[in-house]
N, C-alpha and C. Protein backbone atom coordinates (compact mmCIF):
# COMPACT_ATOMS: atom_id res chain seq x y z
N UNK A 1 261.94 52.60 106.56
CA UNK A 1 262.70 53.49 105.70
C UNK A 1 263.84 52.70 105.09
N UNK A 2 264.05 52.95 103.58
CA UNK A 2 265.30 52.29 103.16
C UNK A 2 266.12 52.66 103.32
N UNK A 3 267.58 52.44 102.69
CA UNK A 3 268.88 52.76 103.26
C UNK A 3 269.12 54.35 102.30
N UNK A 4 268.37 54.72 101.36
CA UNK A 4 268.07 55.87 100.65
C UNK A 4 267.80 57.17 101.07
N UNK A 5 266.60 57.11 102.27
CA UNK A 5 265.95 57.67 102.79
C UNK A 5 266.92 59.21 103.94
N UNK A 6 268.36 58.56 104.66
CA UNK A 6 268.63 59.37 105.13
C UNK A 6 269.35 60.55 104.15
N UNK A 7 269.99 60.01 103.18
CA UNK A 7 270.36 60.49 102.11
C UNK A 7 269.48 61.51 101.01
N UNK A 8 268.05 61.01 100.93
CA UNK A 8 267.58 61.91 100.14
C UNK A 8 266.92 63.10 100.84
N UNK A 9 266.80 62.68 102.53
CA UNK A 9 266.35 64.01 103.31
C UNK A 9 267.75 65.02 103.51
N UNK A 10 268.88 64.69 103.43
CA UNK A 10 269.81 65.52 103.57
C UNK A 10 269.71 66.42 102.27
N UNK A 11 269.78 65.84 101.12
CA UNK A 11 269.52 66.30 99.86
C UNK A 11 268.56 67.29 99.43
N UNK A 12 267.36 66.68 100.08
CA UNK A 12 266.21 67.59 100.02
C UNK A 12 266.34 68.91 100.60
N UNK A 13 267.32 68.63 102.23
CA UNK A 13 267.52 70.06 102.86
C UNK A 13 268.13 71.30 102.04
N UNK A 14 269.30 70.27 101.95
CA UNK A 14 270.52 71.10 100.81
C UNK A 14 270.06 71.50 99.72
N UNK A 15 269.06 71.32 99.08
CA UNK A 15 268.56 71.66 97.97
C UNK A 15 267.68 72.89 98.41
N UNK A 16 266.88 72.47 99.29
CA UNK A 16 266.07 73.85 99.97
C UNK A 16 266.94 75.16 100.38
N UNK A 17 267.68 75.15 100.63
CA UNK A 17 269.10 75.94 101.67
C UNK A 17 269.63 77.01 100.40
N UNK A 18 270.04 75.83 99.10
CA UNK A 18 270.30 76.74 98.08
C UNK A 18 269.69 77.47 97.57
N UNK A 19 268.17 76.73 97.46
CA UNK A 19 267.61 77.65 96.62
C UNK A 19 267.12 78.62 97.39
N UNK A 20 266.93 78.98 98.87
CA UNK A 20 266.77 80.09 99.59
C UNK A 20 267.97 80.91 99.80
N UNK A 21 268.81 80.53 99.36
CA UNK A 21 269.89 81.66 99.12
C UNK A 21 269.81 82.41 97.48
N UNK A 22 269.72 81.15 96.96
CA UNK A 22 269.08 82.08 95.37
C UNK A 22 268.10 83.24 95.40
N UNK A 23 267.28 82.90 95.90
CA UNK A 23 266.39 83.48 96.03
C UNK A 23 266.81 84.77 96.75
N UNK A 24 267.12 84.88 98.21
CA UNK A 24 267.83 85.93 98.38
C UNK A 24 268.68 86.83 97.65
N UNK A 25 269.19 86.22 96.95
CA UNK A 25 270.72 87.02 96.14
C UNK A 25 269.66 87.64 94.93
N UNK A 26 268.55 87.21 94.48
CA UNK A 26 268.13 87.65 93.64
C UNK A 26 266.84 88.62 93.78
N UNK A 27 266.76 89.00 95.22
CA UNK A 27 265.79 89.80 95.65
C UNK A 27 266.58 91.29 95.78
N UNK A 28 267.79 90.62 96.21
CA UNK A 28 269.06 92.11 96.83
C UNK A 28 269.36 92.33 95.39
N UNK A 29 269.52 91.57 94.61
CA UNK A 29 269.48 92.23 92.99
C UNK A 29 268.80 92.82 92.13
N UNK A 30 267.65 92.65 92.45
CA UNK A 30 265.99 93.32 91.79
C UNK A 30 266.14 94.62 92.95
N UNK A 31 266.40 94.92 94.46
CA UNK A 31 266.39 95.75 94.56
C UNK A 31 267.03 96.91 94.30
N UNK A 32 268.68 96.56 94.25
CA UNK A 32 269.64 97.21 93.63
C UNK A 32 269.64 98.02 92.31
N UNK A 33 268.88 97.31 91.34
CA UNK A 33 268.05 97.85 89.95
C UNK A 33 267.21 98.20 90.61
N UNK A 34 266.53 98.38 91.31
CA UNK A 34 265.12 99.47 91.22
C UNK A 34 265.87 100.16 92.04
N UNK A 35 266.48 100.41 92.89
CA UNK A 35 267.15 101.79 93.08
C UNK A 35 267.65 102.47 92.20
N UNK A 36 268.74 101.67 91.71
CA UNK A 36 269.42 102.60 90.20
C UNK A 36 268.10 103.50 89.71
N UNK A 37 267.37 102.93 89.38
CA UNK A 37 266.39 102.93 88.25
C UNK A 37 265.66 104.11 88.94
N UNK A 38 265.30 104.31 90.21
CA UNK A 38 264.97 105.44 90.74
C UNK A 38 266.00 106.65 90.92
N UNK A 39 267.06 106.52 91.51
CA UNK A 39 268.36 107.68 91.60
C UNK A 39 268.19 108.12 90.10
N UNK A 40 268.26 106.99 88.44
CA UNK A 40 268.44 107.89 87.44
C UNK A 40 267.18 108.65 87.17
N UNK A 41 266.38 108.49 87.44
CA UNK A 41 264.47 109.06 87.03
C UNK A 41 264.93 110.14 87.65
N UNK A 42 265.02 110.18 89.58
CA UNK A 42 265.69 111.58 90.18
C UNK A 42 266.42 112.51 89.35
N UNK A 43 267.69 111.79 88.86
CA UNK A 43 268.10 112.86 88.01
C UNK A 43 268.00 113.57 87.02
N UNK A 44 267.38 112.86 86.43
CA UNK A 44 266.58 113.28 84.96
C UNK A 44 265.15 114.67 85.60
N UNK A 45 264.69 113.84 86.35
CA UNK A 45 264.04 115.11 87.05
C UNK A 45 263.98 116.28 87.30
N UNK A 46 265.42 116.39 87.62
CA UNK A 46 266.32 117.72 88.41
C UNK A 46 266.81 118.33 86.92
N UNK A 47 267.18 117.83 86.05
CA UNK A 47 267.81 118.22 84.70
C UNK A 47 266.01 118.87 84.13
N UNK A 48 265.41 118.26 84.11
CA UNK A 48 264.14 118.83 83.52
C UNK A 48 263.74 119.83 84.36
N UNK A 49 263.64 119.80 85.70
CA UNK A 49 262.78 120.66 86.58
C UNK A 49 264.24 122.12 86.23
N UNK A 50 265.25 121.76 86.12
CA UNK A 50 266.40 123.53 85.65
C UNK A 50 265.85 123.88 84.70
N UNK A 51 265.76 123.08 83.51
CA UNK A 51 265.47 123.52 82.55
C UNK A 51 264.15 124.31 82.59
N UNK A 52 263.02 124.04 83.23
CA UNK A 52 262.19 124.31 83.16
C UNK A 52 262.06 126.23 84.05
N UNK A 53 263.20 126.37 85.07
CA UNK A 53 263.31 127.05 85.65
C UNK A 53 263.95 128.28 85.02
N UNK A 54 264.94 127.73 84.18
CA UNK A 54 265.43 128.76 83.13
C UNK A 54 264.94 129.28 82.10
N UNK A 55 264.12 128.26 81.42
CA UNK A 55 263.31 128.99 80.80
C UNK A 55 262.11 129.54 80.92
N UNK A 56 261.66 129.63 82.54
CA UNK A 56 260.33 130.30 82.89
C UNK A 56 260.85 131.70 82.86
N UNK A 57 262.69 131.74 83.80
CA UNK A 57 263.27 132.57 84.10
C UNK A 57 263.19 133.58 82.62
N UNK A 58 263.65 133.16 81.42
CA UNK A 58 263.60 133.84 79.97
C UNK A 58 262.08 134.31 79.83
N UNK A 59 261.03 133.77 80.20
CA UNK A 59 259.70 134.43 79.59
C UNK A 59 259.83 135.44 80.41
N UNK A 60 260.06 135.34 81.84
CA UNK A 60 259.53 136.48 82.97
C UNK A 60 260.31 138.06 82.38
N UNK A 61 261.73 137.06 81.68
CA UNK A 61 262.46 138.53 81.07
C UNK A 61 262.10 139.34 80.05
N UNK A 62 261.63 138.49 78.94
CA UNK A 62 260.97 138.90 77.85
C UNK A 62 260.01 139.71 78.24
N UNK A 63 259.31 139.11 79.00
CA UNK A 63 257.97 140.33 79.40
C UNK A 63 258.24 141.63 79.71
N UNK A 64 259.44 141.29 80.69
CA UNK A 64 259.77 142.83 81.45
C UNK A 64 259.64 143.48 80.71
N UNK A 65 260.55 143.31 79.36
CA UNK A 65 261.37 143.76 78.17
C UNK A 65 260.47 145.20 77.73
């Protein structure tokens, strides 16, 4: 081994180390957006599913009528 060698395995580690923290930070970030991204769909949901409730509520009245 040359005098290089202990040096570029430290390097190599450190390089591995980071990029498995990248990688991490960017998995907890893709999940963070797909939560958002689900909580807003939920809500939009709930806004459609009232609406939908109020105005079933208006036909059922009309009919009575």
């Amino acid at each position: 081994m040359g005098p290089y060698a202990p040096g570029f395995f430290a390097g190599s580690i450190f390089t591995a180390y980071v990029a498995g923290l990248l990688v991490q930070f960017d998995i907890a970030r893709m999940e963070s957006a797909t939560q958002r991204q689900i909580d807003s769909l939920r809500e939009q949901a709930l806004h459609i599913r009232e609406r939908f409730h109020r105005i079933q509520q208006e036909i059922l009245l009309n009919q009575a009528s």
